[in-house]
Protein backbone atom coordinates (compact mmCIF):
# COMPACT_ATOMS: atom_id res chain seq x y z
CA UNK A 1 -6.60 1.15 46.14
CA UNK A 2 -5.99 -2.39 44.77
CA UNK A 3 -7.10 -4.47 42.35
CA UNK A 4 -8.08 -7.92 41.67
CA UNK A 5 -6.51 -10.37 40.26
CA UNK A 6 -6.42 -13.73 39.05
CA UNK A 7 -3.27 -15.59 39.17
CA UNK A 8 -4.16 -18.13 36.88
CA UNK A 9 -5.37 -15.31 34.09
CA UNK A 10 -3.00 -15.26 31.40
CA UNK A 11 -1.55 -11.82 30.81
CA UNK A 12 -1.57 -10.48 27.62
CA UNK A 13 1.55 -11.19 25.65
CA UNK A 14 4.07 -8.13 24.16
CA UNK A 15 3.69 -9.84 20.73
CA UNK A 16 -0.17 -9.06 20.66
CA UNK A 17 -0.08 -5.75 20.42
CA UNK A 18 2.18 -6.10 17.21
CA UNK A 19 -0.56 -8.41 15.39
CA UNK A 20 -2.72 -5.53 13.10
CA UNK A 21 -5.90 -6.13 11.27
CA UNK A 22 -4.92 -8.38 7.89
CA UNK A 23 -6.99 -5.70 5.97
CA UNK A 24 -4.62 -2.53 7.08
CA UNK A 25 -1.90 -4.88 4.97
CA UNK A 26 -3.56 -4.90 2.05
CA UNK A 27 -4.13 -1.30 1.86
CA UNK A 28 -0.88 -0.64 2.79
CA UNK A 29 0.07 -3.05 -0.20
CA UNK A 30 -2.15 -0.91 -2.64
CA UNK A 31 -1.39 2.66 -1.20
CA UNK A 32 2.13 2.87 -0.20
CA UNK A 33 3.29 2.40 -3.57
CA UNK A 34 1.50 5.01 -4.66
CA UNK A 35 3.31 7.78 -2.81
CA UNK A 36 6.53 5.57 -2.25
CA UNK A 37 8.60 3.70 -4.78
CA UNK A 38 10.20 1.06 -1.76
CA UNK A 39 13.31 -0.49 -2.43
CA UNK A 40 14.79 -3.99 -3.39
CA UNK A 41 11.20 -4.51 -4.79
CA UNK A 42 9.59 -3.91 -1.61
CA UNK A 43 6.02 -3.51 -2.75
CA UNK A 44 6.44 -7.10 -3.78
CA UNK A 45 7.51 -9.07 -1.28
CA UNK A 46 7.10 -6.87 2.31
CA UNK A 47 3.07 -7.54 2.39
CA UNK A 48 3.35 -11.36 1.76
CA UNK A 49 5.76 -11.49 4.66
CA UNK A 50 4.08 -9.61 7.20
CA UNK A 51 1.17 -11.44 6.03
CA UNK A 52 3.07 -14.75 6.89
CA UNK A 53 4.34 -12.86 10.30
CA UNK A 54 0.68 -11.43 11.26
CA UNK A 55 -0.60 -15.09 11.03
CA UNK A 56 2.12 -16.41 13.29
CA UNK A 57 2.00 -13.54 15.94
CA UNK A 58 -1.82 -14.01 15.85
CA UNK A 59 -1.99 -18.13 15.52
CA UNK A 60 -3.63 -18.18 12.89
CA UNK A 61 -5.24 -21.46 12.65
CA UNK A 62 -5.04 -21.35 8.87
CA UNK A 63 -1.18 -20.63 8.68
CA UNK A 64 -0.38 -23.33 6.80
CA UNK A 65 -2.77 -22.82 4.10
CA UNK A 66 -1.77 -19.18 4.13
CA UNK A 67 1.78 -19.98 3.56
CA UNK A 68 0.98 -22.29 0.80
CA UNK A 69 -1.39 -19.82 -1.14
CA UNK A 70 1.83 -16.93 -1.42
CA UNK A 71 4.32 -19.47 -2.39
CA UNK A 72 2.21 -21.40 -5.13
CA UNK A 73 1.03 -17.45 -6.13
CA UNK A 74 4.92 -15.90 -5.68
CA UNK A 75 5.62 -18.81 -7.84
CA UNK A 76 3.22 -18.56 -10.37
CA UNK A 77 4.37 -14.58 -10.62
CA UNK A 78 7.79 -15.84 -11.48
CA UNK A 79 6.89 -18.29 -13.72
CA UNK A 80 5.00 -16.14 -15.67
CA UNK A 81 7.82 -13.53 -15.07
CA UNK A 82 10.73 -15.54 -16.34
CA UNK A 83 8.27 -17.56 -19.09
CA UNK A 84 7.40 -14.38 -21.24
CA UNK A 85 10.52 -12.99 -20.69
CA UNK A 86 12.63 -16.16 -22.13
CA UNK A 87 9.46 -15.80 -25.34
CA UNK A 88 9.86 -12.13 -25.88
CA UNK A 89 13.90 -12.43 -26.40
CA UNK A 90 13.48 -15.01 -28.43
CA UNK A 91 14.36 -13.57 -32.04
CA UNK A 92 10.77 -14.53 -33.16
CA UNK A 93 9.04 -12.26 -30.76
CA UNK A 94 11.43 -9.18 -29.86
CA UNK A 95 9.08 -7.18 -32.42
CA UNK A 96 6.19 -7.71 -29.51
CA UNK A 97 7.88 -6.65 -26.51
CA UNK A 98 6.53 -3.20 -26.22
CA UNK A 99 2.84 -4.82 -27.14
CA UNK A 100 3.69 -7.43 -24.30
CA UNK A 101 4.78 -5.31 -21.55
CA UNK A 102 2.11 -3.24 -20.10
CA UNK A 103 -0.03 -6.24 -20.47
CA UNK A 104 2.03 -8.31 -18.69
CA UNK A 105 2.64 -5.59 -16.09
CA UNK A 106 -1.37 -5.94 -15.48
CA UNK A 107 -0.75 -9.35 -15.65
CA UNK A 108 1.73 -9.64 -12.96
CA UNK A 109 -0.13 -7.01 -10.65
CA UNK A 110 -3.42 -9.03 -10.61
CA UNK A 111 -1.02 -12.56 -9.69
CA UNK A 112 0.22 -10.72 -6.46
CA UNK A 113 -3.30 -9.08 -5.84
CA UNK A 114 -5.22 -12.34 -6.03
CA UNK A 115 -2.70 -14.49 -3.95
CA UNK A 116 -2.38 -11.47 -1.46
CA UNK A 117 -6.17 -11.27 -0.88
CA UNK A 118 -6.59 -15.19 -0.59
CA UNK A 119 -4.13 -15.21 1.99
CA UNK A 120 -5.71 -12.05 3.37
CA UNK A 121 -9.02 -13.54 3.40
CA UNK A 122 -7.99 -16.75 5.46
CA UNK A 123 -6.12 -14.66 8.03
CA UNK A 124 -9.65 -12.73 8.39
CA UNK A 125 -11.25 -14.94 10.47
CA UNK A 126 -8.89 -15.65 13.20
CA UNK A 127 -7.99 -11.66 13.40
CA UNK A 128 -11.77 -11.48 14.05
CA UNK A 129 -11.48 -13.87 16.71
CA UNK A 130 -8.49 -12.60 18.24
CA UNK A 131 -9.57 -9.19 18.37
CA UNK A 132 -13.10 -10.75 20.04
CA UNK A 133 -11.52 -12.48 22.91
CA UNK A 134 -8.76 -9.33 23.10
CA UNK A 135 -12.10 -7.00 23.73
CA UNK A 136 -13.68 -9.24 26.38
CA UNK A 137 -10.35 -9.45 28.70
């Protein structure tokens, strides 16, 4: 039996099937850690770059804009990282630093949170797409 074909159809590339819904990465963001404790600060920085690699497997059409969102947010997190650490050393303050810390552990959670969801939130609609014209092949 044979098939049909049409030779001007563009086959479906390897890379396609690697591209995953942007949602599955930000539960993987908030549950993995849970049950995991990933290395080198993995729970930091391994969602924001398969974020980053999603949208350039998919062409994303708002890349750019998703770049920009988790560099301005990963440096926000280290500013306000590095900022309250250089305070709480500071002879003045070192009687705060257990006050300071689990706030600023909240702190620093909600930073990566918000800039992963943005970035999350752009990617959204072009997955949607994507996964429309992947159905109707």
């Amino acid at each position: 039996m044979t098939s049909y074909h049409i030779i001007d159809e563009p086959k479906p590339k390897f890379s396609e099937k690697l591209v995953v819904n942007p949602v599955i990465i930000l539960f993987a963001a908030i549950l993995v850690p849970l049950f995991w404790n990933i290395p080198l600060a993995g729970k930091l920085w391994i969602p924001l770059v398969w974020v980053i690699a999603n949208g350039i497997i998919l062409g994303s059409s708002t890349l750019g804009k998703e770049i920009l969102t988790i560099f301005l947010g990963s440096l926000f997190y280290l500013i306000v990282l590095f900022g309250t650490f250089f305070v709480i050393t500071s002879t003045d303050y070192l009687q705060y630093q257990e006050v300071v810390k689990p706030y600023l552990h909240i702190f620093l959670q909600a930073i990566f949170f918000v800039t992963l969801y943005i970035s999350i939130f752009m990617q959204t609609a072009s997955y949607n797409i994507f996964d429309y014209i992947r159905e109707n092949r």
